[in-house]
PDB file of N, CA and C in Angstrom:
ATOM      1  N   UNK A   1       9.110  -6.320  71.706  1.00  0.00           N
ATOM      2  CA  UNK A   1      10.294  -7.136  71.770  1.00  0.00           C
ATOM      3  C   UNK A   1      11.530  -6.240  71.764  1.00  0.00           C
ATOM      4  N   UNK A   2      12.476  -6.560  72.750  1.00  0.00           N
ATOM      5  CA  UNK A   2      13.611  -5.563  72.973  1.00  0.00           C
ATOM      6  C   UNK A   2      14.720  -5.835  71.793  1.00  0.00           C
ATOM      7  N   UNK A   3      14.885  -4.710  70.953  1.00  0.00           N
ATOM      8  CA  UNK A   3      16.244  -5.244  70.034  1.00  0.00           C
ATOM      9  C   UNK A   3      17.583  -5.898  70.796  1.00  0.00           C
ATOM     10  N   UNK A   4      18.017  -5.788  71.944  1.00  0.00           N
ATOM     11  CA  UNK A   4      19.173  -5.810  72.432  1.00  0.00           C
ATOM     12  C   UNK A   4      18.625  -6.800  73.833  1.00  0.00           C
ATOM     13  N   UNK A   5      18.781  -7.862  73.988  1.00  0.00           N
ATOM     14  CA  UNK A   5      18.901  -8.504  75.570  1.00  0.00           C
ATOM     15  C   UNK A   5      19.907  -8.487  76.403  1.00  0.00           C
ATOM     16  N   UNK A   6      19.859  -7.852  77.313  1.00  0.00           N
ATOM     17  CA  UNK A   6      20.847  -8.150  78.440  1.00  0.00           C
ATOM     18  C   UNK A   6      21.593  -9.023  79.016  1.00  0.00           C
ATOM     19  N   UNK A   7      22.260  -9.698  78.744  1.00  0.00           N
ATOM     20  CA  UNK A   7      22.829 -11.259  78.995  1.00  0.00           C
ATOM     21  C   UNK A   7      23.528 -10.735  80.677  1.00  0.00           C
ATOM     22  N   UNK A   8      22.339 -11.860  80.903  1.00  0.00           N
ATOM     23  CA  UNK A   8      22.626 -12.056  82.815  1.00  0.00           C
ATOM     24  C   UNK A   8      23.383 -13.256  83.470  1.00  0.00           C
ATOM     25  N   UNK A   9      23.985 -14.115  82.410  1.00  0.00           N
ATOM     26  CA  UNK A   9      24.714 -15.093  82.596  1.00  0.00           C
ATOM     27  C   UNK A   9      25.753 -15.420  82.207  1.00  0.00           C
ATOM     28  N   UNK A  10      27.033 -15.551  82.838  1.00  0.00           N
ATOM     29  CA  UNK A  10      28.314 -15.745  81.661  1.00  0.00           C
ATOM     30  C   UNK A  10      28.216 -17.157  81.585  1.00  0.00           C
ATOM     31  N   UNK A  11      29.301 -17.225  80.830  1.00  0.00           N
ATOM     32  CA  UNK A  11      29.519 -18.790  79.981  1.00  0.00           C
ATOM     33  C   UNK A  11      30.785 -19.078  81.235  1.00  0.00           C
ATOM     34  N   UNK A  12      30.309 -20.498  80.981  1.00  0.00           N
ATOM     35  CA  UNK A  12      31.843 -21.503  82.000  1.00  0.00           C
ATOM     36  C   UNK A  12      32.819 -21.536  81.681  1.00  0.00           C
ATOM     37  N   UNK A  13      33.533 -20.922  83.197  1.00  0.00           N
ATOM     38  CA  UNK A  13      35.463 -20.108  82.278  1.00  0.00           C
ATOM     39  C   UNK A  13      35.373 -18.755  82.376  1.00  0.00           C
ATOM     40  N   UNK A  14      34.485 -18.294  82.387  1.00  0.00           N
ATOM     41  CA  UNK A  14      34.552 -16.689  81.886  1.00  0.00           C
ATOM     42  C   UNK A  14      35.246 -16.291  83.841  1.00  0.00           C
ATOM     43  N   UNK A  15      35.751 -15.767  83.760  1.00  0.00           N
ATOM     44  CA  UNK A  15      36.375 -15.184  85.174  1.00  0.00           C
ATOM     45  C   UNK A  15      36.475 -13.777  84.892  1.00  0.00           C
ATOM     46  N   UNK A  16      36.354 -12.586  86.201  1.00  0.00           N
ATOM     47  CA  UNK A  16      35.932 -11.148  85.938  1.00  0.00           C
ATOM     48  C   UNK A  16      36.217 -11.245  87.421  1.00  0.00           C
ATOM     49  N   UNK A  17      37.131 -10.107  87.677  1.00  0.00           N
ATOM     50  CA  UNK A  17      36.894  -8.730  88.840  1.00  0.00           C
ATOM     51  C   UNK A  17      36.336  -7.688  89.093  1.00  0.00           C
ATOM     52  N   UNK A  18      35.375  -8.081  90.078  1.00  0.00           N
ATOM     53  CA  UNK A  18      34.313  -6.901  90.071  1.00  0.00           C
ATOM     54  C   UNK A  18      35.045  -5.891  91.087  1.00  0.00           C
ATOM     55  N   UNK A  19      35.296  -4.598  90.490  1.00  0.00           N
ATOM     56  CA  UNK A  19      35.826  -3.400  91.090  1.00  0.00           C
ATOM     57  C   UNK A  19      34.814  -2.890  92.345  1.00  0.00           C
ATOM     58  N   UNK A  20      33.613  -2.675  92.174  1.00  0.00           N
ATOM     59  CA  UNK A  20      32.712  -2.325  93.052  1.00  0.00           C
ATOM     60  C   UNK A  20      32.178  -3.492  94.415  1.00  0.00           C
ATOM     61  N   UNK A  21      32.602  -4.503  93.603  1.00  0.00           N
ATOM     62  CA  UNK A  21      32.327  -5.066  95.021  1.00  0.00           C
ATOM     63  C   UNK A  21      33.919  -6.232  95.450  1.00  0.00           C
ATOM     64  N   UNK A  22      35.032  -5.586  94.547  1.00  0.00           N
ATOM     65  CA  UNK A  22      36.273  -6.266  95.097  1.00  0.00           C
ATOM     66  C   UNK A  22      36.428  -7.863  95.190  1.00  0.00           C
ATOM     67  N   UNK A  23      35.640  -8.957  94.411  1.00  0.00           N
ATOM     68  CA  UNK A  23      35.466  -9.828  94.386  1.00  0.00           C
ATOM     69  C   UNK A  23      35.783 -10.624  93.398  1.00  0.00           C
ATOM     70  N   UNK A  24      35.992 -12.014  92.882  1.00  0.00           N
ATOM     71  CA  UNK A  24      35.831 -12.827  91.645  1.00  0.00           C
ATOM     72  C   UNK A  24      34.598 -13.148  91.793  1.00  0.00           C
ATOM     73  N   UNK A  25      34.208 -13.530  90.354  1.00  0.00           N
ATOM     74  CA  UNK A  25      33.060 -14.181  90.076  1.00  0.00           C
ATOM     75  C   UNK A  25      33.094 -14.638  88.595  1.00  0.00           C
ATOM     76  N   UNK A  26      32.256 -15.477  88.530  1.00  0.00           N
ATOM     77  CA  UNK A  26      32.440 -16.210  87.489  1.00  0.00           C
ATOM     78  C   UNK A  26      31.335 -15.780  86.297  1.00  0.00           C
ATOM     79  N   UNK A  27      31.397 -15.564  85.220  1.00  0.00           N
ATOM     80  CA  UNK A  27      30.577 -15.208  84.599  1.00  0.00           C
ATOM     81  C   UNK A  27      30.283 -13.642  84.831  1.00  0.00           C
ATOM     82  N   UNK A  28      29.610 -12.698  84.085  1.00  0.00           N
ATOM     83  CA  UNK A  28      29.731 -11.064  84.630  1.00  0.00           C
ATOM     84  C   UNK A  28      28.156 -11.375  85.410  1.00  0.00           C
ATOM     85  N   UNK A  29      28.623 -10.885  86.554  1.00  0.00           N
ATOM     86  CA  UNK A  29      27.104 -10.793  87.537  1.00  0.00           C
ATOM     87  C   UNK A  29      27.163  -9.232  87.203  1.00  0.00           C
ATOM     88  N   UNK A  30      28.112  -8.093  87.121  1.00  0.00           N
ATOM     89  CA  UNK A  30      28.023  -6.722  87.622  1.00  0.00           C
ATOM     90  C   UNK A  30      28.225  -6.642  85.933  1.00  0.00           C
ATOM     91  N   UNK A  31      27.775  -5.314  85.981  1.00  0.00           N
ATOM     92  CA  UNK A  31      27.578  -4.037  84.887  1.00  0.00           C
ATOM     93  C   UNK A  31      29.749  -4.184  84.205  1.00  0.00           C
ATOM     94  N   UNK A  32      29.480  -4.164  83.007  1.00  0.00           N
ATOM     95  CA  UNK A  32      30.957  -4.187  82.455  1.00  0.00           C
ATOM     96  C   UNK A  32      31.852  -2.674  82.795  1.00  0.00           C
ATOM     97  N   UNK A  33      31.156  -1.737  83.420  1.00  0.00           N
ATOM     98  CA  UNK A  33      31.728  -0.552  83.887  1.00  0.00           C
ATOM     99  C   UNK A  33      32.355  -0.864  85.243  1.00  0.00           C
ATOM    100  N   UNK A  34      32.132  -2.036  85.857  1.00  0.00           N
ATOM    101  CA  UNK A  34      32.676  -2.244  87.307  1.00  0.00           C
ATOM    102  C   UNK A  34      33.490  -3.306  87.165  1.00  0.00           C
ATOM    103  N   UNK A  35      33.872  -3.841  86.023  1.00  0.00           N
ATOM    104  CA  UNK A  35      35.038  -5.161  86.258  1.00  0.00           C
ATOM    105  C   UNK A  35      36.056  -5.236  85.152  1.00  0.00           C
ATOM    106  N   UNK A  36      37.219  -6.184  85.898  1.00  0.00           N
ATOM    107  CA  UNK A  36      37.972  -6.406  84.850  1.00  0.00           C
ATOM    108  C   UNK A  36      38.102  -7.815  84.257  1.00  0.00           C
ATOM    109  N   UNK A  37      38.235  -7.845  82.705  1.00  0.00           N
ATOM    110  CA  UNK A  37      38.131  -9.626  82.694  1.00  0.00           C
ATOM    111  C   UNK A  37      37.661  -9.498  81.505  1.00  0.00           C
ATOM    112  N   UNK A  38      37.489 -10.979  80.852  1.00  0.00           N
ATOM    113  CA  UNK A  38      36.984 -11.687  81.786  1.00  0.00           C
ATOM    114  C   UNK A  38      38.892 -12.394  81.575  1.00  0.00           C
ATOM    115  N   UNK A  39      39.109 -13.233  82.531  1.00  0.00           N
ATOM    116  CA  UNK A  39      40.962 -13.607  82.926  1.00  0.00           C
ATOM    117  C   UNK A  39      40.512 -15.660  82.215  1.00  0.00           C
ATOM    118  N   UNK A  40      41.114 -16.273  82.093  1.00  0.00           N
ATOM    119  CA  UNK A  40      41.029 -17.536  82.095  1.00  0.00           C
ATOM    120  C   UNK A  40      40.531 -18.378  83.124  1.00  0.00           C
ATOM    121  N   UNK A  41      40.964 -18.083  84.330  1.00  0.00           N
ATOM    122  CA  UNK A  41      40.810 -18.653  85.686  1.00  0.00           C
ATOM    123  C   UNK A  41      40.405 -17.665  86.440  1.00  0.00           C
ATOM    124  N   UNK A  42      40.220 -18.323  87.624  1.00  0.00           N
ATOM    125  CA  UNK A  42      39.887 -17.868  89.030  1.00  0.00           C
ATOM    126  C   UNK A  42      41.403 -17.306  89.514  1.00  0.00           C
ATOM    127  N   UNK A  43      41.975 -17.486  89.657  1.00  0.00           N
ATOM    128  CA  UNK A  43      43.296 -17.262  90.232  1.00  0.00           C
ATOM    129  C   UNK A  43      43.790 -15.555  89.472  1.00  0.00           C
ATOM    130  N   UNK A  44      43.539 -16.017  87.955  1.00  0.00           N
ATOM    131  CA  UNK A  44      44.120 -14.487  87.078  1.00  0.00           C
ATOM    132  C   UNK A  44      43.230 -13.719  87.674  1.00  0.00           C
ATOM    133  N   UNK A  45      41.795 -13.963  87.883  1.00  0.00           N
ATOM    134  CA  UNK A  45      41.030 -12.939  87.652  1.00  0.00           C
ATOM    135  C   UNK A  45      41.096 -11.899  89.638  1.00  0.00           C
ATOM    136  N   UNK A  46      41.645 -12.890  90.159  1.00  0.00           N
ATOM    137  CA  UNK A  46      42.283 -12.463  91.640  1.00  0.00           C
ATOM    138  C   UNK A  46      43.533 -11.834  92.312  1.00  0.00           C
ATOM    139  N   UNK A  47      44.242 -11.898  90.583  1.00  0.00           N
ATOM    140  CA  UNK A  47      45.173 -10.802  90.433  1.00  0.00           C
ATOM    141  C   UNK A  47      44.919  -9.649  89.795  1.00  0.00           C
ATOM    142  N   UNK A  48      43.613  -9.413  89.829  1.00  0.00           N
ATOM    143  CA  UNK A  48      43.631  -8.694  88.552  1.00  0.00           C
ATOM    144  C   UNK A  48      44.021  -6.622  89.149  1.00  0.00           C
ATOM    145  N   UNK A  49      43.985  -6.624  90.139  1.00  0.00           N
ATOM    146  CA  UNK A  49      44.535  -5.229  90.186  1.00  0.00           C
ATOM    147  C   UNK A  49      46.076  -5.292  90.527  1.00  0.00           C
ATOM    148  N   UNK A  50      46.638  -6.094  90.902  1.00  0.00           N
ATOM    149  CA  UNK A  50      48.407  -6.791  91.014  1.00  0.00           C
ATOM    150  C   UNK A  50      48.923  -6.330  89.251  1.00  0.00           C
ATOM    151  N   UNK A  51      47.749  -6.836  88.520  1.00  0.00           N
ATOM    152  CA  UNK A  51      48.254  -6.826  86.859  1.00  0.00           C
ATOM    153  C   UNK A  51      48.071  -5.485  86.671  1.00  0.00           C
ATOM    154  N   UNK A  52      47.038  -4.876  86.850  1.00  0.00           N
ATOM    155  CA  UNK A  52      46.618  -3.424  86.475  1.00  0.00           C
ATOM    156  C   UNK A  52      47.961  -2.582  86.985  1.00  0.00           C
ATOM    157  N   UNK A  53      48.221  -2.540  88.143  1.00  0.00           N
ATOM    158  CA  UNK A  53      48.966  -2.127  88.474  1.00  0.00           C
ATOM    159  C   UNK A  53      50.641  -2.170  87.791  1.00  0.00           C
ATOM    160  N   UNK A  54      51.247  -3.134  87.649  1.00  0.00           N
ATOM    161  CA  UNK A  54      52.296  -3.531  87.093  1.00  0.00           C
ATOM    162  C   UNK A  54      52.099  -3.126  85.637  1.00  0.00           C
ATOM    163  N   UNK A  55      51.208  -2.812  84.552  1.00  0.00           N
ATOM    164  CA  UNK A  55      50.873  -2.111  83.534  1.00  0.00           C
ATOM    165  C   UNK A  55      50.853  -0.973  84.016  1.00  0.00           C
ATOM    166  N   UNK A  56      50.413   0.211  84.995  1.00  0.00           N
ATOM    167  CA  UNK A  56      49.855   1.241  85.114  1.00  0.00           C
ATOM    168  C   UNK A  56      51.585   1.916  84.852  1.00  0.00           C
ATOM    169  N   UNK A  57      52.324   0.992  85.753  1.00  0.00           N
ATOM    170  CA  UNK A  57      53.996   1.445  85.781  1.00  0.00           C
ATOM    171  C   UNK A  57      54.840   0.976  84.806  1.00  0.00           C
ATOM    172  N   UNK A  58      54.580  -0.438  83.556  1.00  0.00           N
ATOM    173  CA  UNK A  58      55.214  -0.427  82.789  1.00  0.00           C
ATOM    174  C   UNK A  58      54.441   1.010  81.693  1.00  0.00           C
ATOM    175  N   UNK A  59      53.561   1.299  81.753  1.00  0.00           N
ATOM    176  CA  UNK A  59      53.330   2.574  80.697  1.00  0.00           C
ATOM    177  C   UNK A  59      53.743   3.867  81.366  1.00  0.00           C
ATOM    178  N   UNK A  60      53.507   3.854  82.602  1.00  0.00           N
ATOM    179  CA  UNK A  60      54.811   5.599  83.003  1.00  0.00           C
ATOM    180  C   UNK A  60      55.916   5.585  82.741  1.00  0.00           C
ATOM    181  N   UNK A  61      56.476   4.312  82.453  1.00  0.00           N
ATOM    182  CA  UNK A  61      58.188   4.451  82.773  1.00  0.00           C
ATOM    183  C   UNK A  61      58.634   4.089  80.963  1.00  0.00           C
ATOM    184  N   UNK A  62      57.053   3.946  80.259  1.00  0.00           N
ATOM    185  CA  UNK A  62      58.006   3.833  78.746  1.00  0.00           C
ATOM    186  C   UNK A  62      57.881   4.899  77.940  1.00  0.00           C
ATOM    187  N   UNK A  63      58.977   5.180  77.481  1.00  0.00           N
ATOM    188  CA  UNK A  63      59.176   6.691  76.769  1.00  0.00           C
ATOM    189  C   UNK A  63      58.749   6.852  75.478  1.00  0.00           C
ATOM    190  N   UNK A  64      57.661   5.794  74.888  1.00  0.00           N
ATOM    191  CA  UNK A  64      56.799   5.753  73.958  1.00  0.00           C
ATOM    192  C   UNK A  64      55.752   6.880  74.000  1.00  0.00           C
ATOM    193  N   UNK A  65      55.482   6.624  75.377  1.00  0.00           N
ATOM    194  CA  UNK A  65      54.154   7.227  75.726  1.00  0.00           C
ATOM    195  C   UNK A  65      54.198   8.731  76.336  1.00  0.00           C
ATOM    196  N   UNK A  66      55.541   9.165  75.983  1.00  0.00           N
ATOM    197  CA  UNK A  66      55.577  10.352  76.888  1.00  0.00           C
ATOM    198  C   UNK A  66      55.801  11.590  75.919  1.00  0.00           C
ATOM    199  N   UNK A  67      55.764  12.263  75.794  1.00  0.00           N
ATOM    200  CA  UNK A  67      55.623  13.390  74.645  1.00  0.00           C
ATOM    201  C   UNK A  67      56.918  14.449  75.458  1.00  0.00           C
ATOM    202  N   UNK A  68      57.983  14.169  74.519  1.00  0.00           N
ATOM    203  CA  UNK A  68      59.429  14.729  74.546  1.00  0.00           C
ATOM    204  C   UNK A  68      59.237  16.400  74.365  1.00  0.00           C
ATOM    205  N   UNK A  69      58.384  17.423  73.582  1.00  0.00           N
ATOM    206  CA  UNK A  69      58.187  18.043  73.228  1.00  0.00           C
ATOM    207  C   UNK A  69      57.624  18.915  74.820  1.00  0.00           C
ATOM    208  N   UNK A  70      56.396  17.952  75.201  1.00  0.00           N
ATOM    209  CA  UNK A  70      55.918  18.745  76.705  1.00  0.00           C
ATOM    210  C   UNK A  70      56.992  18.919  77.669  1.00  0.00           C
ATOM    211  N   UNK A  71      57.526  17.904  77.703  1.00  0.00           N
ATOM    212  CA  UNK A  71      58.314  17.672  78.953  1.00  0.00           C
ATOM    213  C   UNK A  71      59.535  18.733  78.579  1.00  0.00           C
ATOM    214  N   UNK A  72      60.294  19.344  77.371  1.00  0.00           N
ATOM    215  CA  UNK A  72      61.294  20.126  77.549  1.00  0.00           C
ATOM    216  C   UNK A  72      60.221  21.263  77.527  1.00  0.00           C
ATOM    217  N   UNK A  73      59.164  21.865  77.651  1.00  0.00           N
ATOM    218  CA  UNK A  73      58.524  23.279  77.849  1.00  0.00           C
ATOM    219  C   UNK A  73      58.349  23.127  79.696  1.00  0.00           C
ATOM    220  N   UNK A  74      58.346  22.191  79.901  1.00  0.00           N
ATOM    221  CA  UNK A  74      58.292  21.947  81.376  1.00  0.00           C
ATOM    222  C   UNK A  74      56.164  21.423  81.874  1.00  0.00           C
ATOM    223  N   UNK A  75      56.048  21.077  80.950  1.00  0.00           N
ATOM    224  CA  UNK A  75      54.268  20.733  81.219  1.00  0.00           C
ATOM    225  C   UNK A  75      54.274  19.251  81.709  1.00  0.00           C
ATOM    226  N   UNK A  76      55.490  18.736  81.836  1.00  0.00           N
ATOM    227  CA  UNK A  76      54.943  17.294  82.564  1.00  0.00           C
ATOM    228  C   UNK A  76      54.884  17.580  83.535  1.00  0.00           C
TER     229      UNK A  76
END
């Protein structure tokens, strides 16, 4: 008997972008290394690199995240 089962079915609602195959789907059909999610809807989960993206640039452009110290030695 396997300690750990693989759950091959999501629950209703669950919405996920599968990176590898560029798609929605409902419930995780793909490996959690290939998607993003799971989103509320169908619609979020069809934005979901629109969102990634718009995060990828609110964290370059905030000066939280940037280490003041590198950047005056010149290493950014």
């Amino acid at each position: 008997m396997a300690l750990f089962r693989k759950r091959t079915a999501g629950k209703p609602g669950e919405w996920y972008y599968c990176l590898k195959h560029q798609k929605v789907e409902e419930g995780p059909e793909c490996p959690a290394k290939d998607r993003f999610g799971p989103y509320p809807g169908r619609d979020e989960a069809a934005h979901a690199m629109e969102l990634a993206r718009e995060r990828d640039l609110q964290w370059e452009n905030d000066p939280r995240w940037h280490d003041a110290s590198a950047r005056d030695r010149g290493e950014d």
